[in-house]
C-alpha atoms as a PDB file:
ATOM      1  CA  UNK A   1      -0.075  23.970 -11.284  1.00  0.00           C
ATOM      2  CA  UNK A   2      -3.451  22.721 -11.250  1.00  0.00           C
ATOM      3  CA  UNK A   3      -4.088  20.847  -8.138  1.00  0.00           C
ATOM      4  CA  UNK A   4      -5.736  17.618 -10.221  1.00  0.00           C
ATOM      5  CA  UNK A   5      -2.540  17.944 -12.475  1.00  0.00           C
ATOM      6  CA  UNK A   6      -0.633  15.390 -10.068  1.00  0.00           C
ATOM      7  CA  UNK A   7      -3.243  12.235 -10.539  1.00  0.00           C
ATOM      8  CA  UNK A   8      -3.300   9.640 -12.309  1.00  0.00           C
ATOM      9  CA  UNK A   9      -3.397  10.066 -16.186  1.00  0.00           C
ATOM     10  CA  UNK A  10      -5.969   7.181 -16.753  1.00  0.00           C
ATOM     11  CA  UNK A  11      -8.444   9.653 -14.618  1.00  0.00           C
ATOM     12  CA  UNK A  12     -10.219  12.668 -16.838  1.00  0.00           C
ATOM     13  CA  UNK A  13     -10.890  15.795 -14.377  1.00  0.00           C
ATOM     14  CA  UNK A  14     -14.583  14.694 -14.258  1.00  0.00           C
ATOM     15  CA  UNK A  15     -13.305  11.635 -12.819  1.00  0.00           C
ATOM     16  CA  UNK A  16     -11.349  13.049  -9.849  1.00  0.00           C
ATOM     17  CA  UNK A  17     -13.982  15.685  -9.582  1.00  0.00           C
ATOM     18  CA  UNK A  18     -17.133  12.999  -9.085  1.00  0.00           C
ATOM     19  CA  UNK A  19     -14.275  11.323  -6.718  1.00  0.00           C
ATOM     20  CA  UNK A  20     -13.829  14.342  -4.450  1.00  0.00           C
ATOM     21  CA  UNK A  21     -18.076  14.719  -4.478  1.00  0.00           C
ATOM     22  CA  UNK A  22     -19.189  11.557  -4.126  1.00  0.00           C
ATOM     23  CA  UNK A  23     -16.476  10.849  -0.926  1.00  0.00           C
ATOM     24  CA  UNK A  24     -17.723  14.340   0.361  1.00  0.00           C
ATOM     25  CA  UNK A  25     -21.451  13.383   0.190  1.00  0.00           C
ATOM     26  CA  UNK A  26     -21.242   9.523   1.225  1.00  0.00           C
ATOM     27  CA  UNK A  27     -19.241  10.811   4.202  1.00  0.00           C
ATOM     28  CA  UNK A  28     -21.861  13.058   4.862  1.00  0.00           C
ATOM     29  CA  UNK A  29     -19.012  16.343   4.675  1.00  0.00           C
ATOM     30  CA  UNK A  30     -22.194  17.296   2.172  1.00  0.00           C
ATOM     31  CA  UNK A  31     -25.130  16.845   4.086  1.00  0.00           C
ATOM     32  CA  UNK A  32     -28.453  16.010   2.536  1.00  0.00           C
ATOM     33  CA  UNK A  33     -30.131  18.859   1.427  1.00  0.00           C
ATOM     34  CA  UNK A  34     -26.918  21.025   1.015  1.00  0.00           C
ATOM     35  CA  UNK A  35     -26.374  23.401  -2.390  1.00  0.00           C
ATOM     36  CA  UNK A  36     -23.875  22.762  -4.753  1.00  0.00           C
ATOM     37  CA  UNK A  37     -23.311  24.851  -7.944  1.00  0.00           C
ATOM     38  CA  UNK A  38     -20.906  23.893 -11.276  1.00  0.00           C
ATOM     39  CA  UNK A  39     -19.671  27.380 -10.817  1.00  0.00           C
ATOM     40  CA  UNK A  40     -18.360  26.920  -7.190  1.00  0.00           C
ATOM     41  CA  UNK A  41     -16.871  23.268  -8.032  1.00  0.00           C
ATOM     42  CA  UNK A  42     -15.207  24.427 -11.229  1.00  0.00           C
ATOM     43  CA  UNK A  43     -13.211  27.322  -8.731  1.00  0.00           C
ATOM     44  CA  UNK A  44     -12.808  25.180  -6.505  1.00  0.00           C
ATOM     45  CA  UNK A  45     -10.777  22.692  -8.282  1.00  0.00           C
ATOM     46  CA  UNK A  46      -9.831  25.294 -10.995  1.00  0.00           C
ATOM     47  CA  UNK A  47     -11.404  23.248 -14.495  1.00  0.00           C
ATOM     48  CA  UNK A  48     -13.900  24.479 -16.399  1.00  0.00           C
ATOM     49  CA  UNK A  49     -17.836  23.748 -16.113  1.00  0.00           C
ATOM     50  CA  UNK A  50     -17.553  20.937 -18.360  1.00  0.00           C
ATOM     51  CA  UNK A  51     -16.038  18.317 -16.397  1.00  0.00           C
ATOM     52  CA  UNK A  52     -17.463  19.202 -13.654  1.00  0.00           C
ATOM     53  CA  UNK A  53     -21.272  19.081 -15.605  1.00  0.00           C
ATOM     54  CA  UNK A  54     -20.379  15.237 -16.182  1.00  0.00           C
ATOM     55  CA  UNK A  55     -19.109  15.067 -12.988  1.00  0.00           C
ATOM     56  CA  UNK A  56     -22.768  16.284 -11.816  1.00  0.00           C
ATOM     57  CA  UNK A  57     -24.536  13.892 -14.559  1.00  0.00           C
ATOM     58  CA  UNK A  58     -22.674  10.964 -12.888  1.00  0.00           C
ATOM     59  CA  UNK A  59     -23.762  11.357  -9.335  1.00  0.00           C
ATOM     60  CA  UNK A  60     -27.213  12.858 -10.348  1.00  0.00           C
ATOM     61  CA  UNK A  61     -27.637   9.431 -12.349  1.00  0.00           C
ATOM     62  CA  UNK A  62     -26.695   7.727  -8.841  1.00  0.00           C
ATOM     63  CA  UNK A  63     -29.238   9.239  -7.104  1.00  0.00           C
ATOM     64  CA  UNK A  64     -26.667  11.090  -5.096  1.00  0.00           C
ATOM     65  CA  UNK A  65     -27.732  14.869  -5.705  1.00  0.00           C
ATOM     66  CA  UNK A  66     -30.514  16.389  -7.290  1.00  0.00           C
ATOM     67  CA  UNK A  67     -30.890  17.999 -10.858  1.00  0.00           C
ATOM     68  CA  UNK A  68     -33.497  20.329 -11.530  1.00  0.00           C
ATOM     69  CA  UNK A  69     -33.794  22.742 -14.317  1.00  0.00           C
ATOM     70  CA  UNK A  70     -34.144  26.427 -13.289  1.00  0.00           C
ATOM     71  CA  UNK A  71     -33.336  25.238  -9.639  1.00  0.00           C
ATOM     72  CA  UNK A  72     -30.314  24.860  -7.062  1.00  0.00           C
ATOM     73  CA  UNK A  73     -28.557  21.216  -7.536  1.00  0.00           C
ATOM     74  CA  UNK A  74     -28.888  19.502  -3.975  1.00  0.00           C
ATOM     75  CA  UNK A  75     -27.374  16.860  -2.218  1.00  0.00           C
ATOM     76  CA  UNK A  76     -30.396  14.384  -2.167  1.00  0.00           C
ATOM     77  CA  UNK A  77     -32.200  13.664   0.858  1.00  0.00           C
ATOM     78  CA  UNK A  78     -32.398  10.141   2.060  1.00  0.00           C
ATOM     79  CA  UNK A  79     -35.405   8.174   0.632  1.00  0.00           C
ATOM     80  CA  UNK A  80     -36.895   5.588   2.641  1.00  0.00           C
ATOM     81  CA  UNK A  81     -38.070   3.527  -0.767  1.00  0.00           C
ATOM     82  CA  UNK A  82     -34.990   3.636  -2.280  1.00  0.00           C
ATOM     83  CA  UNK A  83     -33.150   2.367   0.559  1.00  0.00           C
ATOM     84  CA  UNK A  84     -35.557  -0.504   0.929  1.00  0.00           C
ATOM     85  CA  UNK A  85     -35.558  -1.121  -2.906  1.00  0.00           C
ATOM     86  CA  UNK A  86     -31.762  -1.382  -3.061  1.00  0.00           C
ATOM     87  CA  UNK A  87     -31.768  -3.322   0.497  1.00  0.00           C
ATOM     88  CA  UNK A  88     -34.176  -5.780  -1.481  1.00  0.00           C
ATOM     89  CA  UNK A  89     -31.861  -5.613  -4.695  1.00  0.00           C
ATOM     90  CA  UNK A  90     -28.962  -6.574  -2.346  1.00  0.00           C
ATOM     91  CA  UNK A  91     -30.527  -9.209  -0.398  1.00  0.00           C
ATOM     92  CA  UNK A  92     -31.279 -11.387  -4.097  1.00  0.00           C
ATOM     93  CA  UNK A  93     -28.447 -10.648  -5.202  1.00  0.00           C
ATOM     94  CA  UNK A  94     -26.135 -11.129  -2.434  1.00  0.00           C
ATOM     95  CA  UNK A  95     -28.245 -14.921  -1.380  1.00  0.00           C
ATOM     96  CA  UNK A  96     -27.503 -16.132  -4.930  1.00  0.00           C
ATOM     97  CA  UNK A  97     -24.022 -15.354  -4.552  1.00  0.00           C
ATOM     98  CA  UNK A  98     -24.306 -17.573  -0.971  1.00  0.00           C
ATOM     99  CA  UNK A  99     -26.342 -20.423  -2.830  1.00  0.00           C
ATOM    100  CA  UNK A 100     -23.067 -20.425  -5.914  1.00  0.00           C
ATOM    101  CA  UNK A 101     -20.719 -20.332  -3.125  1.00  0.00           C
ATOM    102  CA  UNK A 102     -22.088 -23.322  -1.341  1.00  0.00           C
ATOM    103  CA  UNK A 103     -22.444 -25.525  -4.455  1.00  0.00           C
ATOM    104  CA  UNK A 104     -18.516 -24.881  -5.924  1.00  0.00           C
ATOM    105  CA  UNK A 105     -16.725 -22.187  -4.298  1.00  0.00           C
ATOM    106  CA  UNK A 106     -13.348 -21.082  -5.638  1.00  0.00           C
ATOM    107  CA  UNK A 107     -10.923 -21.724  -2.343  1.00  0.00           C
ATOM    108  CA  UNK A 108      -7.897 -20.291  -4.165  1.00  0.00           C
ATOM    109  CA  UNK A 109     -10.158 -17.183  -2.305  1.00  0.00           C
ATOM    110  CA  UNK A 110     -10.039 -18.647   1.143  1.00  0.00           C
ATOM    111  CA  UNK A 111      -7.019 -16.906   2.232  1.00  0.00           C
ATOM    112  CA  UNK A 112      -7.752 -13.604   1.203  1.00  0.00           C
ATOM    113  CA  UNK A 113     -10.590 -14.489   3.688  1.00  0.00           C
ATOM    114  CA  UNK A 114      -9.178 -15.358   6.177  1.00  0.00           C
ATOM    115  CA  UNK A 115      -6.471 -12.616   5.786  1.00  0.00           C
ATOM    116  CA  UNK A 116      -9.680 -10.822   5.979  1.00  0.00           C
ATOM    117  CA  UNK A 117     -11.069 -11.959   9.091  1.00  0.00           C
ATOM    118  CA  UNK A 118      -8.093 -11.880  10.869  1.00  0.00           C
ATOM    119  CA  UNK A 119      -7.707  -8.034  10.116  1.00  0.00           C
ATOM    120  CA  UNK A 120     -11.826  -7.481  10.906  1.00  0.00           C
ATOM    121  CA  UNK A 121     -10.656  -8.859  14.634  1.00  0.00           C
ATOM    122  CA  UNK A 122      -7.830  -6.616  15.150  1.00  0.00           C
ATOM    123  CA  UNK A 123     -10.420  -3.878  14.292  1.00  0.00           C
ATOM    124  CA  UNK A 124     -13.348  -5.328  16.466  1.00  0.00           C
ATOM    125  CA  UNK A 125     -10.674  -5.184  19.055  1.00  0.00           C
ATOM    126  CA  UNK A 126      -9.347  -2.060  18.939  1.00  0.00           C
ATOM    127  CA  UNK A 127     -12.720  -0.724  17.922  1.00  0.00           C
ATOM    128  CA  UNK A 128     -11.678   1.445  14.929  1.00  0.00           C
ATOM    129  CA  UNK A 129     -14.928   1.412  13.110  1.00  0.00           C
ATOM    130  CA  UNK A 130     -13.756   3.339   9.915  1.00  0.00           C
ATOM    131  CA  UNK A 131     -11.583   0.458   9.442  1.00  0.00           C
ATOM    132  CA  UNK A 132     -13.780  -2.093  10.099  1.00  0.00           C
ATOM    133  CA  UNK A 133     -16.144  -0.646   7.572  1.00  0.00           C
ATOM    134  CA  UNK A 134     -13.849  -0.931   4.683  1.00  0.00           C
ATOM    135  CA  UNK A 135     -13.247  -4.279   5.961  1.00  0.00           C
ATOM    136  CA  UNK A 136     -16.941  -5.635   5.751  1.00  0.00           C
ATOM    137  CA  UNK A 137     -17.044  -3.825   2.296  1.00  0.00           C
ATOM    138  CA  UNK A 138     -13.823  -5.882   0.997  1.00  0.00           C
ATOM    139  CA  UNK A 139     -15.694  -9.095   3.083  1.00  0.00           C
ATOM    140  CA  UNK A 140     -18.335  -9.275   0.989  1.00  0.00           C
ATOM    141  CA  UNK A 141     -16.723  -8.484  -2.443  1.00  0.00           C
ATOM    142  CA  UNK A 142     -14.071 -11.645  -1.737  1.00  0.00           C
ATOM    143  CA  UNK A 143     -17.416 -13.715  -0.958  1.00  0.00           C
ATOM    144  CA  UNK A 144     -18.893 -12.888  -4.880  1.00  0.00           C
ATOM    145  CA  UNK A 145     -15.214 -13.636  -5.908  1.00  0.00           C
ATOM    146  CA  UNK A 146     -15.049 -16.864  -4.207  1.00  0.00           C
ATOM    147  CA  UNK A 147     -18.504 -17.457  -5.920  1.00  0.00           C
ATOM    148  CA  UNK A 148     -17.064 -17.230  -8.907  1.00  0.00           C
ATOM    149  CA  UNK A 149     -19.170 -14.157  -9.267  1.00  0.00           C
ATOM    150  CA  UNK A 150     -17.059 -10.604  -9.095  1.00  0.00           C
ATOM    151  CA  UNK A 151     -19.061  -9.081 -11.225  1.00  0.00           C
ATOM    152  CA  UNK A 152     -22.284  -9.377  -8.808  1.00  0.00           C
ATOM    153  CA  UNK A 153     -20.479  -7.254  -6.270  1.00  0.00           C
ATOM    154  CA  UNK A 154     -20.954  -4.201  -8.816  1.00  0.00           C
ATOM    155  CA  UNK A 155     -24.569  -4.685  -8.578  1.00  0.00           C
ATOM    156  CA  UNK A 156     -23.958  -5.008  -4.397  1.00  0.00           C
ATOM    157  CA  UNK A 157     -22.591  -1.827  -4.619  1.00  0.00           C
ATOM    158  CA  UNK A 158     -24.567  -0.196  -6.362  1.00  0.00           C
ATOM    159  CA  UNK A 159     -27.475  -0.541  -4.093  1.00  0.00           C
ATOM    160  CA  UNK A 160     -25.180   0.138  -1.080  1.00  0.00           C
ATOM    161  CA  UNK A 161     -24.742   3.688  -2.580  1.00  0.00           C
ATOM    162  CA  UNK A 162     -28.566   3.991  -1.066  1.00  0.00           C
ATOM    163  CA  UNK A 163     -27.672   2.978   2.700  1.00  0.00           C
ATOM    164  CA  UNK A 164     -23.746   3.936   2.745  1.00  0.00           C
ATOM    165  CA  UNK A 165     -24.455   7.932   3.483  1.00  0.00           C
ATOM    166  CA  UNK A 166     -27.242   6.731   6.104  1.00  0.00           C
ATOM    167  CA  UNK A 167     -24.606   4.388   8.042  1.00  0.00           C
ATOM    168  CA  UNK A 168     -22.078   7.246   8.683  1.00  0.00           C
ATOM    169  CA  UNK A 169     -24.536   8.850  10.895  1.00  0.00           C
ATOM    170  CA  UNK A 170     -24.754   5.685  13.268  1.00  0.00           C
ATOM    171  CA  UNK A 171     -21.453   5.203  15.073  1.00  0.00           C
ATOM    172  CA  UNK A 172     -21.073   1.266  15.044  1.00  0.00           C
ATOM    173  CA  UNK A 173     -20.205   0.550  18.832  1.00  0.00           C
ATOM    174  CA  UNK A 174     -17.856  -2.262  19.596  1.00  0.00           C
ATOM    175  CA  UNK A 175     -20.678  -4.322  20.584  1.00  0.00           C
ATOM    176  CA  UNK A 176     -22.389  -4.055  17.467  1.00  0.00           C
ATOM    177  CA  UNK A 177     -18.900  -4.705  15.615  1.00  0.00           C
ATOM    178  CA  UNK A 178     -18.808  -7.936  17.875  1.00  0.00           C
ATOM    179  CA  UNK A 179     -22.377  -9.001  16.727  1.00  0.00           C
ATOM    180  CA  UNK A 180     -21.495  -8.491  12.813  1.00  0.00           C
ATOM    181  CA  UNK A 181     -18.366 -10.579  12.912  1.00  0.00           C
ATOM    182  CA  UNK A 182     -20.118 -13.311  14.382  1.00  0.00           C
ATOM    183  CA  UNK A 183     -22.324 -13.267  11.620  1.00  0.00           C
ATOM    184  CA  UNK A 184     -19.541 -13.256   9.268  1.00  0.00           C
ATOM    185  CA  UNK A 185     -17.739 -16.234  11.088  1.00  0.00           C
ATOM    186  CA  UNK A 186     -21.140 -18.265  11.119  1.00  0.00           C
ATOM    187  CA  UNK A 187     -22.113 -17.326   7.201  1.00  0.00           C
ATOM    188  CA  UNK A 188     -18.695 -18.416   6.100  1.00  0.00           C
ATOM    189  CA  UNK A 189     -18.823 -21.981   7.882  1.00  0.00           C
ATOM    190  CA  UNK A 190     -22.056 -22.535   6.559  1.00  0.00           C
ATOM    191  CA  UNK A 191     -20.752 -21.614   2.764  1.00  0.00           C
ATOM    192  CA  UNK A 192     -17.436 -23.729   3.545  1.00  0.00           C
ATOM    193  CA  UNK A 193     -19.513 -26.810   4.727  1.00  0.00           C
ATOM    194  CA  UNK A 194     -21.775 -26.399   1.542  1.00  0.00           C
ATOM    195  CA  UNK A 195     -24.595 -25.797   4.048  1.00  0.00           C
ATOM    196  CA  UNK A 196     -26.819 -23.337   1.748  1.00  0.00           C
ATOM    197  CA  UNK A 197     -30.144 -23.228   4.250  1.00  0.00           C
ATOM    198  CA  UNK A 198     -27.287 -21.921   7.110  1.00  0.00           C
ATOM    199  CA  UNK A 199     -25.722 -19.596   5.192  1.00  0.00           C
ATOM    200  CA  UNK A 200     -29.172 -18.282   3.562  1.00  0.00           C
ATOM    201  CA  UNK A 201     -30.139 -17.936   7.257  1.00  0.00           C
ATOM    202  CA  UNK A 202     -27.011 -16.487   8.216  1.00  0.00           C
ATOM    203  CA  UNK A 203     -26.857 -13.716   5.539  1.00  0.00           C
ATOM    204  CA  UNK A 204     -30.501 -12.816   5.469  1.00  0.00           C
ATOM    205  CA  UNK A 205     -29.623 -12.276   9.732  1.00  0.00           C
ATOM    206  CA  UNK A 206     -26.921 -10.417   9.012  1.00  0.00           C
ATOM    207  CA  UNK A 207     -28.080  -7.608   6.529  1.00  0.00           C
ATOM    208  CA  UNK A 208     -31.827  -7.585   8.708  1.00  0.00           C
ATOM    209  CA  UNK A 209     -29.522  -5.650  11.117  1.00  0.00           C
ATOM    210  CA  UNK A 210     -29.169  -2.431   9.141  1.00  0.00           C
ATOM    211  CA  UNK A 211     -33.059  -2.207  10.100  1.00  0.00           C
ATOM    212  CA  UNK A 212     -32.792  -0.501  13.695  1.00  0.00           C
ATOM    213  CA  UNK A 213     -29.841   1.382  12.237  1.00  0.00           C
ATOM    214  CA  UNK A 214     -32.821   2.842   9.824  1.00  0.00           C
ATOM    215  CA  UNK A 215     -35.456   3.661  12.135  1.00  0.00           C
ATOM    216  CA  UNK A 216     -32.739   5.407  14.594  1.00  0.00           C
ATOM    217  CA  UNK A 217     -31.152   7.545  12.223  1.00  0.00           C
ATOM    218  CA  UNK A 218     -35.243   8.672  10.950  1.00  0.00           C
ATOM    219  CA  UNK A 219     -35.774   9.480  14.662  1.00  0.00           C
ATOM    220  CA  UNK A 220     -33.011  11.658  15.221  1.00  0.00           C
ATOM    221  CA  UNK A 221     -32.523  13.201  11.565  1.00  0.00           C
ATOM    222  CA  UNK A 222     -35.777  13.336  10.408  1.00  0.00           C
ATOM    223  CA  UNK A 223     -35.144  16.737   8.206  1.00  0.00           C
ATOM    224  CA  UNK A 224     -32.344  14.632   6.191  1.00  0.00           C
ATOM    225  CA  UNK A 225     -35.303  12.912   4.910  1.00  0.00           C
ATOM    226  CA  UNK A 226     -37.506  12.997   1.781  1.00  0.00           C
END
């Protein structure tokens, strides 16, 4: 049986296909610069080239690997523009969110929150920083649904696609897991006092701090680079 037979039937093989790639390539098992071909993919996961083609359309249209006719497809390399266009993209889009929140938040949200929270301290605490990431990614998408404003976090994440590949290659220490809560703790008292300069403050302080994260991961990687 097909190994993609056993998934859901809402998802077409190109689907589950882009899945598999694009959790292989943000998590860096495809490193930037690496060559991938339809014809290996489609063996791999035993389809024919045609899912997999839209597959490679999707993630080529995300920036994620690199189409080129009568060349190798590639696993892009990181792009220092893009990542500060989509940091910028994120920043507007994310303070607006913050400015909404302030002025009428939806608190049927606030215990998802705080369910939230709770869980990004047991991490913090035990220092599992895989989990704390997906907790800091569901942070922010409760804080555009307590805006009132869901659909913002697709935006959000689309410019994270930039910067998510580049953050696997810095190990978040417990320290710096310490550091981010705070600044989630502070932002969200701000936006639950209806504080907007605070919480502008709070959230422009708290995504600033992917900046030495940048530079370091330039330094030592240099060749993953455009």
């Amino acid at each position: 049986m097909n190994s993609l037979d056993q998934a859901s039937e809402r998802q077409t093989s190109a689907d589950l296909v882009f899945g598999k790639l694009y959790d292989d390539i943000v998590g860096l098992t495809l490193l930037p610069g690496t060559r991938i071909s339809e014809v290996e993919v489609a063996k791999r996961f035993d389809l024919s080239r045609q899912p997999i083609r839209e597959a490679f359309g999707q993630l080529s249209r995300m920036g994620l690997i690199k189409v080129s006719p009568q060349r190798p497809t590639v696993v892009r390399h990181f792009s220092l523009e893009d990542i500060q266009n989509a940091r910028f993209i994120r920043t507007a889009i994310e303070a607006d969110v913050v400015r909404l929140a302030c002025k009428d938040r939806d608190t049927d949200v606030d215990a998802a929150v705080d369910a939230n929270i709770a869980a990004q301290e047991k991490a913090v605490s035990q220092g599992d920083a895989e989990q704390w990431h997906e907790l800091d990614y569901e942070f922010h998408r409760l804080l555009c649904r307590g805006a009132r404003s869901e659909f913002a976090f697709e935006l959000i994440a689309a410019s994270k696609r930039q910067v998510d590949r580049l953050c696997v290659l810095s190990l978040t220490s417990q320290s710096a897991m310490e550091t981010l809560l705070k600044d989630h703790l502070e932002l969200l008292a701000a936006m639950r006092a209806g504080n907007r300069s605070k919480a502008d403050k709070a959230l422009r302080r708290h995504l600033d701090r992917l900046t030495p994260t940048i530079k370091s991961v330039y330094e030592k990687h240099p060749d993953y680079f455009e």
